[in-house]
PDB file of N, CA and C in Angstrom:
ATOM      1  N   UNK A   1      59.095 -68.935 -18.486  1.00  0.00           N
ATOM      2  CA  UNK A   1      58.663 -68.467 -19.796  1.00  0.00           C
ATOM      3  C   UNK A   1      59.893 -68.054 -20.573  1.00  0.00           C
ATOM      4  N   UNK A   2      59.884 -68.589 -21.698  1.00  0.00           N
ATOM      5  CA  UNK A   2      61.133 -68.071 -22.927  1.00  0.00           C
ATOM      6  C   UNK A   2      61.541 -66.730 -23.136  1.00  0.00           C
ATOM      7  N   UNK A   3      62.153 -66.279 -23.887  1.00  0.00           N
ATOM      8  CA  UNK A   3      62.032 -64.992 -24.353  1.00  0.00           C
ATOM      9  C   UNK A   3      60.988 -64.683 -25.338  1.00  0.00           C
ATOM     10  N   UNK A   4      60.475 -65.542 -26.443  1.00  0.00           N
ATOM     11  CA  UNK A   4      59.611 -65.158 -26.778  1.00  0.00           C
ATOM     12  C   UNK A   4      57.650 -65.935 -26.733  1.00  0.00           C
ATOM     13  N   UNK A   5      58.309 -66.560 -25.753  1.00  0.00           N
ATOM     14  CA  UNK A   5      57.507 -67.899 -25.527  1.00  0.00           C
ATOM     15  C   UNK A   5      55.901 -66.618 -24.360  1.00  0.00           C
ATOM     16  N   UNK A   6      55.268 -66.820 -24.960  1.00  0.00           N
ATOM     17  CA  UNK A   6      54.038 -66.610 -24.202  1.00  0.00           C
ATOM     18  C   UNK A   6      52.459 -67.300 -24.550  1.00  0.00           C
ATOM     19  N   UNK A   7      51.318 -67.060 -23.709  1.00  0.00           N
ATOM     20  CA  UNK A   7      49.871 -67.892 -24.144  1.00  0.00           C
ATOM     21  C   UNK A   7      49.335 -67.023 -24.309  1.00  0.00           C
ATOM     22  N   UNK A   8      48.024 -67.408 -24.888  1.00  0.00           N
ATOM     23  CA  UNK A   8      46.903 -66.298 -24.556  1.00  0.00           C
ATOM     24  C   UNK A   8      46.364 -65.728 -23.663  1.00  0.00           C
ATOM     25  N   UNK A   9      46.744 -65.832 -22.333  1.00  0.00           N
ATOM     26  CA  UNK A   9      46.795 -64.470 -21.547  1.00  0.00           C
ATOM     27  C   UNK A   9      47.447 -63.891 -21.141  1.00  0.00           C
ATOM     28  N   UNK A  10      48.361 -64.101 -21.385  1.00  0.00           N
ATOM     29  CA  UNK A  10      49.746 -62.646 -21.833  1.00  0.00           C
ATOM     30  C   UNK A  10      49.475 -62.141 -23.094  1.00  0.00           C
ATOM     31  N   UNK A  11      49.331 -62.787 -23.778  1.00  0.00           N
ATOM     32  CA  UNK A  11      48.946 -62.418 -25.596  1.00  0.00           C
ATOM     33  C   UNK A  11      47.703 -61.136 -25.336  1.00  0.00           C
ATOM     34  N   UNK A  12      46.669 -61.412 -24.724  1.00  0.00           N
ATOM     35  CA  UNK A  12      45.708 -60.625 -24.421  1.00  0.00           C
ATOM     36  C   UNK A  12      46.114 -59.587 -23.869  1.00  0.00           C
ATOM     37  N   UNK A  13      46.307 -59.460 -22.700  1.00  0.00           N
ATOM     38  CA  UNK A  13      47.005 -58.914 -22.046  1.00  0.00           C
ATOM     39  C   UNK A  13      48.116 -57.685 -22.320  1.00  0.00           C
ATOM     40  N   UNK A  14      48.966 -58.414 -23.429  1.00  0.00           N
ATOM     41  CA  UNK A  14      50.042 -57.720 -24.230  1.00  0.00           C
ATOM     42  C   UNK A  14      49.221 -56.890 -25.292  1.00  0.00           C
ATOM     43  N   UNK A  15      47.972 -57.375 -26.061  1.00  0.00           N
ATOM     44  CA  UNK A  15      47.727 -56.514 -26.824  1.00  0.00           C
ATOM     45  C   UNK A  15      46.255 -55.509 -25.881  1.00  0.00           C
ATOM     46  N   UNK A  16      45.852 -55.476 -24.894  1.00  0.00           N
ATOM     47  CA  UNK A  16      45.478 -54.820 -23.948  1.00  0.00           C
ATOM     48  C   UNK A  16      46.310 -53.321 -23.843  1.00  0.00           C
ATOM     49  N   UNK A  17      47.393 -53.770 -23.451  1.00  0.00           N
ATOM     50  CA  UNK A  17      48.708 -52.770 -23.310  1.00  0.00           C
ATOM     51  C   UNK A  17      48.956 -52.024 -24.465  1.00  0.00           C
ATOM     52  N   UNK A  18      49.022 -52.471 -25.173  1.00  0.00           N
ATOM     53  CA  UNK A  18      49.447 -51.842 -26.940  1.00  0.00           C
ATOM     54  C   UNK A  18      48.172 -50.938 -27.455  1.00  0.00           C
ATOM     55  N   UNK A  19      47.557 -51.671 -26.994  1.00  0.00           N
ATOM     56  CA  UNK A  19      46.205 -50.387 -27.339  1.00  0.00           C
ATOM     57  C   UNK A  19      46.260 -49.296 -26.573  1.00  0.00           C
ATOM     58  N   UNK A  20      46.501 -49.181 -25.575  1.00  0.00           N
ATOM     59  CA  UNK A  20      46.949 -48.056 -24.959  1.00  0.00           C
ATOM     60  C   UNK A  20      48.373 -47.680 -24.858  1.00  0.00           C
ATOM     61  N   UNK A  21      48.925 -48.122 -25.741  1.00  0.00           N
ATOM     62  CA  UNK A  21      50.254 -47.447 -25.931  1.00  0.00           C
ATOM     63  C   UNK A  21      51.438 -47.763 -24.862  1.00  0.00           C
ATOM     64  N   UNK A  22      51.244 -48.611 -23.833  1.00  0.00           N
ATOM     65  CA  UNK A  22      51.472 -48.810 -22.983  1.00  0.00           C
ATOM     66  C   UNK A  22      52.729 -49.938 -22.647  1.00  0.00           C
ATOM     67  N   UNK A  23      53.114 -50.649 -24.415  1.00  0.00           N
ATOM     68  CA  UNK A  23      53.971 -51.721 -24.405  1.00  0.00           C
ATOM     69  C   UNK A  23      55.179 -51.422 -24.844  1.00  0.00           C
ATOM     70  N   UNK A  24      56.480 -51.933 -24.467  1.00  0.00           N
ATOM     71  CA  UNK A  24      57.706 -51.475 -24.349  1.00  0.00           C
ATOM     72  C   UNK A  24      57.951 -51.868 -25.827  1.00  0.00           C
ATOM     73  N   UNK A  25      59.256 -52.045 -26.501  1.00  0.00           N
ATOM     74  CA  UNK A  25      59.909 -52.750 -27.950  1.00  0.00           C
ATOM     75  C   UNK A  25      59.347 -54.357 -27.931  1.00  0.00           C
ATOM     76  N   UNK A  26      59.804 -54.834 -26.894  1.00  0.00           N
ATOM     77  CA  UNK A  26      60.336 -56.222 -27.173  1.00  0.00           C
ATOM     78  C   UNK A  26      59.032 -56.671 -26.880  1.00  0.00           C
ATOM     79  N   UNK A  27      57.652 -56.000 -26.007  1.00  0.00           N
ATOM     80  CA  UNK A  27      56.575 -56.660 -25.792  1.00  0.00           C
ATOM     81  C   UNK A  27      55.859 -56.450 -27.374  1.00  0.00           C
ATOM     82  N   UNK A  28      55.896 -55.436 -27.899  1.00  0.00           N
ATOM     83  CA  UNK A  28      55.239 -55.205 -29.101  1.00  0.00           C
ATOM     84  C   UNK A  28      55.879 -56.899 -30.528  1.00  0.00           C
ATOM     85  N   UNK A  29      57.072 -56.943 -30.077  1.00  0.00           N
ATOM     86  CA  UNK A  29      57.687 -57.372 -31.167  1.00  0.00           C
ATOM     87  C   UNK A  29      57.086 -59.317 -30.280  1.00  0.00           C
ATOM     88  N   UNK A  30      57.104 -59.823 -28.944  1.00  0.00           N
ATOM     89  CA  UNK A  30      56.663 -60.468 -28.805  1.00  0.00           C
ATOM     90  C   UNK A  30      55.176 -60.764 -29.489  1.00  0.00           C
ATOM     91  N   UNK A  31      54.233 -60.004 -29.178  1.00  0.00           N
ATOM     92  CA  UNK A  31      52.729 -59.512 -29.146  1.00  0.00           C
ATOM     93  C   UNK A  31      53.018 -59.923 -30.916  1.00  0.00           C
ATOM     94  N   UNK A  32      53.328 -59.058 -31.794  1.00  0.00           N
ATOM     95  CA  UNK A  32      53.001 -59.599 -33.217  1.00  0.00           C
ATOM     96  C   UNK A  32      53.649 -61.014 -33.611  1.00  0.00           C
ATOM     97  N   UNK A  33      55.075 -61.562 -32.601  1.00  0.00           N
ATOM     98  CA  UNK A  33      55.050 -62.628 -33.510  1.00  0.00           C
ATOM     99  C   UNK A  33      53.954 -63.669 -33.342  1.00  0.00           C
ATOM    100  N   UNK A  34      53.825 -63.788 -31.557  1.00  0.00           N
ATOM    101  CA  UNK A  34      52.276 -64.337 -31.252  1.00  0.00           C
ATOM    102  C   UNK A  34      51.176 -64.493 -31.847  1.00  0.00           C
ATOM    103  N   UNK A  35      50.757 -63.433 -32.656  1.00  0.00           N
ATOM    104  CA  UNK A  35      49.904 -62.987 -33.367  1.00  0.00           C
ATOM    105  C   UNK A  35      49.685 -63.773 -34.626  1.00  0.00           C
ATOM    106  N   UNK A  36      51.043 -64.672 -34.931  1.00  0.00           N
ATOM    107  CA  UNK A  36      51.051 -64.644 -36.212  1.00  0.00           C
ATOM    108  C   UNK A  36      50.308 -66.450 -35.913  1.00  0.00           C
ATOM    109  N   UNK A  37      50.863 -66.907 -34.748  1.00  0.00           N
ATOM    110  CA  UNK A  37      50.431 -68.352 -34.774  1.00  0.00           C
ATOM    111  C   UNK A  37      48.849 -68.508 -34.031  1.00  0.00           C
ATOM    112  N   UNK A  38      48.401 -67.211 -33.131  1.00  0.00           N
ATOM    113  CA  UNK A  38      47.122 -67.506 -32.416  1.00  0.00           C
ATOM    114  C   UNK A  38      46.449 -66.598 -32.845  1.00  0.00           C
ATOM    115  N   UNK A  39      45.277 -67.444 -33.070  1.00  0.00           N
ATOM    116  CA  UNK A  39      44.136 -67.037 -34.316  1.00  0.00           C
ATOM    117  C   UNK A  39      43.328 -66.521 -33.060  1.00  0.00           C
ATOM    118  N   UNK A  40      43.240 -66.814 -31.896  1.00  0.00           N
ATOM    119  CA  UNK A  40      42.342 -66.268 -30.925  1.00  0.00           C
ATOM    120  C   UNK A  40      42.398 -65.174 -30.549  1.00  0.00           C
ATOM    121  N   UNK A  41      43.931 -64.887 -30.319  1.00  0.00           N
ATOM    122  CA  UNK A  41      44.631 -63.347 -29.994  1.00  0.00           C
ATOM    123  C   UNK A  41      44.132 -62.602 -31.061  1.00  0.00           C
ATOM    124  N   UNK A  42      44.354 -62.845 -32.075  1.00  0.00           N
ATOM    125  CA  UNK A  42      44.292 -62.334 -33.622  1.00  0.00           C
ATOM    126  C   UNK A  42      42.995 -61.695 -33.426  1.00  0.00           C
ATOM    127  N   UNK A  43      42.056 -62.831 -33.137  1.00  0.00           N
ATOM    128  CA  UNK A  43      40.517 -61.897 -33.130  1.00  0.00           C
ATOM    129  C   UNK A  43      40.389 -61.203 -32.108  1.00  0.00           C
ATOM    130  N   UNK A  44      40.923 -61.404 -30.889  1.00  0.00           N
ATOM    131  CA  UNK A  44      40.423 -60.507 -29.880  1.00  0.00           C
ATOM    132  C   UNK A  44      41.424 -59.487 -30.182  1.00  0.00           C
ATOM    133  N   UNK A  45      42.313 -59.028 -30.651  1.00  0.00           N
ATOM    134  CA  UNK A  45      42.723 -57.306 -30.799  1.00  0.00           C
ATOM    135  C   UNK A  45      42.043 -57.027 -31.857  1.00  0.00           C
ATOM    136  N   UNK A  46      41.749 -57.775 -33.315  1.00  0.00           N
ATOM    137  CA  UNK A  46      40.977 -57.170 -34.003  1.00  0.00           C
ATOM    138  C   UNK A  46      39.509 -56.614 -33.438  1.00  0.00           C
ATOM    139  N   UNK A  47      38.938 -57.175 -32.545  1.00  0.00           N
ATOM    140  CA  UNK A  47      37.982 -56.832 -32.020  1.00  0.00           C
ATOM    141  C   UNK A  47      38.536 -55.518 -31.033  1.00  0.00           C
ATOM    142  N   UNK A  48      39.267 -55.370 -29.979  1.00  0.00           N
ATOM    143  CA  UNK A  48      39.952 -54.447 -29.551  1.00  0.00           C
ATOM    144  C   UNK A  48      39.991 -53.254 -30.005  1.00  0.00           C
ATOM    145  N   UNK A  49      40.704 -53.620 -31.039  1.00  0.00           N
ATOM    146  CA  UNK A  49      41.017 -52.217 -32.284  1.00  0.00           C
ATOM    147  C   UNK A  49      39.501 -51.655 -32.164  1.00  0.00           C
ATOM    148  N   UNK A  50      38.527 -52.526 -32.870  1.00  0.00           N
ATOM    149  CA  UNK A  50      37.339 -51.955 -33.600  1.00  0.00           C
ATOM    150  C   UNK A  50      36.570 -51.258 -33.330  1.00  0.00           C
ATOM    151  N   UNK A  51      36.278 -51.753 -31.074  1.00  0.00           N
ATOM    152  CA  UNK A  51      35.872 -51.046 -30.225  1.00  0.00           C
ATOM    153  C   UNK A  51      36.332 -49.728 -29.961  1.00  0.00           C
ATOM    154  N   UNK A  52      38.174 -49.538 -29.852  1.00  0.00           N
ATOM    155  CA  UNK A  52      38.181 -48.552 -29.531  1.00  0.00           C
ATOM    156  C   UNK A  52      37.710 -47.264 -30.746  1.00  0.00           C
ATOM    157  N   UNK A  53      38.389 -47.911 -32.042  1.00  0.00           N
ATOM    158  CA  UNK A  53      37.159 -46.927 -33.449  1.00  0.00           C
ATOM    159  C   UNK A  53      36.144 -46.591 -32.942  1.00  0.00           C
ATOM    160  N   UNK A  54      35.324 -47.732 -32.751  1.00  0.00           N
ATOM    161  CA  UNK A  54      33.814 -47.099 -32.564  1.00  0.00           C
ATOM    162  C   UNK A  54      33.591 -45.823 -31.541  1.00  0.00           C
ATOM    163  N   UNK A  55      34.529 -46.366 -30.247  1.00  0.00           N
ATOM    164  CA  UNK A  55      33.928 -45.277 -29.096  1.00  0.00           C
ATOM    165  C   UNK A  55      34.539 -43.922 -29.373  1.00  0.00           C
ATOM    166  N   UNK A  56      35.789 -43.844 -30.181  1.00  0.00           N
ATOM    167  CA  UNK A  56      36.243 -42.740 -30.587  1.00  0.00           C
ATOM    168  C   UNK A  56      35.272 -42.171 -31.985  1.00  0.00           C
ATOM    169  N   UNK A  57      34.268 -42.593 -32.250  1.00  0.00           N
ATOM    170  CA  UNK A  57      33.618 -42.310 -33.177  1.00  0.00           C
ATOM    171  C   UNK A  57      32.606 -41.240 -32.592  1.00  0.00           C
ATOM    172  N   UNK A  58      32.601 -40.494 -33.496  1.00  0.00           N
ATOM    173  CA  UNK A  58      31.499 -39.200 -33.075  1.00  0.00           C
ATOM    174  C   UNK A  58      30.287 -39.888 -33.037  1.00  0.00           C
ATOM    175  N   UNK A  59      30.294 -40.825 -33.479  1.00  0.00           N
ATOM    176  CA  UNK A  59      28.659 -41.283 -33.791  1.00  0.00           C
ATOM    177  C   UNK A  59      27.960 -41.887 -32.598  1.00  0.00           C
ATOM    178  N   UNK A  60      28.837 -42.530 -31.718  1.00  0.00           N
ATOM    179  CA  UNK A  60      28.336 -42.680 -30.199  1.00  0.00           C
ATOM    180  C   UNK A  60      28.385 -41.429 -29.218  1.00  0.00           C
ATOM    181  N   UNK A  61      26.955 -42.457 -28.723  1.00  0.00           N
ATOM    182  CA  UNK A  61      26.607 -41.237 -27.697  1.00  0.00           C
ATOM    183  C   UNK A  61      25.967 -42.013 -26.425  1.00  0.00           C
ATOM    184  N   UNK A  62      25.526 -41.421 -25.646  1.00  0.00           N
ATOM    185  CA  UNK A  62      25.014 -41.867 -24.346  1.00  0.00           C
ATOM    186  C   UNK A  62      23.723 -42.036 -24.291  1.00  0.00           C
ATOM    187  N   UNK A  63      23.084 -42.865 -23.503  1.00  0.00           N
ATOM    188  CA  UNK A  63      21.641 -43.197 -23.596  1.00  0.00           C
ATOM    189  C   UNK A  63      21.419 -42.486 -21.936  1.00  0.00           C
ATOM    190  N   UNK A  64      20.157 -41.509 -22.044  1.00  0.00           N
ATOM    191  CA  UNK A  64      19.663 -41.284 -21.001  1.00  0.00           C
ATOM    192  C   UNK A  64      19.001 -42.168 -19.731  1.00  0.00           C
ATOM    193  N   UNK A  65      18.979 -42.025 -18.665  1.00  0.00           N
ATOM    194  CA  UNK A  65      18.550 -43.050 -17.798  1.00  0.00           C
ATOM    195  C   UNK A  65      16.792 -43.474 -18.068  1.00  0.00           C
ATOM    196  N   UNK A  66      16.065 -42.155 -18.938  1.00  0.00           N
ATOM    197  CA  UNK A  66      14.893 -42.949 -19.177  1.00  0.00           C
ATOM    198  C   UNK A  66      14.829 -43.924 -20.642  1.00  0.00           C
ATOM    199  N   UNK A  67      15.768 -43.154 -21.232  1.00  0.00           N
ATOM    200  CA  UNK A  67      15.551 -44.105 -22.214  1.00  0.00           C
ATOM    201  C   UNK A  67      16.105 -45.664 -22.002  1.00  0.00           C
ATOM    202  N   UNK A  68      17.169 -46.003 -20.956  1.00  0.00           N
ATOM    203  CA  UNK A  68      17.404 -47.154 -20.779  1.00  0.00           C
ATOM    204  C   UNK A  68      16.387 -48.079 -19.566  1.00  0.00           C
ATOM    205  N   UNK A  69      15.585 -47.495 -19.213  1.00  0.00           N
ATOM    206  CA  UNK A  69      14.895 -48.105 -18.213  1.00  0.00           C
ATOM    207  C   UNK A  69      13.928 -48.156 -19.643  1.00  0.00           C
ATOM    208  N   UNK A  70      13.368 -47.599 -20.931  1.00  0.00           N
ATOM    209  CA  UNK A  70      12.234 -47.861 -21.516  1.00  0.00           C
ATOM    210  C   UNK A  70      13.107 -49.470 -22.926  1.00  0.00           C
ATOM    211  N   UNK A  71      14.290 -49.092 -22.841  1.00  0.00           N
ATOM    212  CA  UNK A  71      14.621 -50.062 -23.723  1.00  0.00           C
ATOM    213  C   UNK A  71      14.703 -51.655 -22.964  1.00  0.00           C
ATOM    214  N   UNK A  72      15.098 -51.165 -21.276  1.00  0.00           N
ATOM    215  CA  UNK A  72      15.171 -52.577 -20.452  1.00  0.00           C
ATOM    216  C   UNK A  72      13.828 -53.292 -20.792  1.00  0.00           C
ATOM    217  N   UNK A  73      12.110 -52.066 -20.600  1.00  0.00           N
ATOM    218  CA  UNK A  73      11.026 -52.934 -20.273  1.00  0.00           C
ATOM    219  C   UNK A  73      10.368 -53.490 -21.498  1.00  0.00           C
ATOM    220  N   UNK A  74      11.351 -53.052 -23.152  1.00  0.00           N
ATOM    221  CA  UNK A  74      10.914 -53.564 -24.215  1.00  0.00           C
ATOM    222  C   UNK A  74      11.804 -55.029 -24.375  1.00  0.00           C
ATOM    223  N   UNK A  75      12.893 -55.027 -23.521  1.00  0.00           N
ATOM    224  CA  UNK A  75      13.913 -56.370 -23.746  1.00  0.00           C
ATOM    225  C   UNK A  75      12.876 -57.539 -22.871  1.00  0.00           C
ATOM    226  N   UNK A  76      12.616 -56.830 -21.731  1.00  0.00           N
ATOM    227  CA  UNK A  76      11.797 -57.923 -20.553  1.00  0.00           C
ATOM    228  C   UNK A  76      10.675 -58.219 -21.415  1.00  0.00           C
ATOM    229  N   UNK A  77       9.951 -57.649 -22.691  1.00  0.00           N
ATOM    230  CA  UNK A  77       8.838 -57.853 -22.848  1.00  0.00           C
ATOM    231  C   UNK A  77       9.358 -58.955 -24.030  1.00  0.00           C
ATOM    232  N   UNK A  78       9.733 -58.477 -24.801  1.00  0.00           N
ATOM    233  CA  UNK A  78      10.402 -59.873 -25.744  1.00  0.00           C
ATOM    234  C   UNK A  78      11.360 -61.044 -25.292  1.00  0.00           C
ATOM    235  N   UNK A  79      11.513 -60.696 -23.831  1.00  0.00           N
ATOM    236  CA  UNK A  79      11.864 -62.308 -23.170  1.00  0.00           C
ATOM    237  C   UNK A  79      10.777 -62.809 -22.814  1.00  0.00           C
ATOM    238  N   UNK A  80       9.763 -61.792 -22.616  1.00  0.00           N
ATOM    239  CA  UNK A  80       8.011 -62.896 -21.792  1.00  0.00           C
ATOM    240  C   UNK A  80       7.617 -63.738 -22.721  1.00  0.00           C
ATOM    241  N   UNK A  81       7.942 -62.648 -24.052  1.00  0.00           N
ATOM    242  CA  UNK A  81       7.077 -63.323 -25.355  1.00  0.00           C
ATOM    243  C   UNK A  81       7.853 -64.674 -25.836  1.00  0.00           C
ATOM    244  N   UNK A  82       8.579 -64.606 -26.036  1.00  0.00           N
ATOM    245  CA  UNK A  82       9.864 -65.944 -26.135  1.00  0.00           C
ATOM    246  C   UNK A  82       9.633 -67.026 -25.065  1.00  0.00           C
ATOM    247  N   UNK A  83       8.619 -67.137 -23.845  1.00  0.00           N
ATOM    248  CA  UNK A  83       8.828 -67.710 -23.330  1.00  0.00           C
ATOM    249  C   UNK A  83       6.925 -69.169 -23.499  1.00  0.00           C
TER     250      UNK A  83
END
């Protein structure tokens, strides 16, 4: 591999790392030029980013174990019906 030569799963990978703060100079400065030619990378940190917003968002919260056993038997019921 080049010096600045990497694919999309190092690309991933690299911006994996960066979200957690976790990437040195030269991986960051790899990671954006990457960025600039792969549209795939591109969406998956934009997606990255967005997730971690959300979960840092006050607005999530946790679903209780009954309420997810009552949302499972409304999903099973609109797969019967679909069928």
């Amino acid at each position: 591999m080049g010096l600045f030569k990497i694919d999309c799963s190092n690309g991933k990978m690299l911006c994996d790392k960066n979200q957690y703060k976790e990437t040195t100079f030269l991986e960051k400065v790899k990671l954006n030029l990457y960025l600039i030619v792969c549209s795939e990378c591109r969406s998956y940190t934009s997606n990255n980013n967005k997730l971690t917003k959300a979960l840092k968002s006050k607005k999530v919260h946790n679903v209780s174990a009954s309420e997810k056993e009552f949302l499972k038997q409304k999903l099973q019921e609109q797969l019967n019906a679909q069928k």
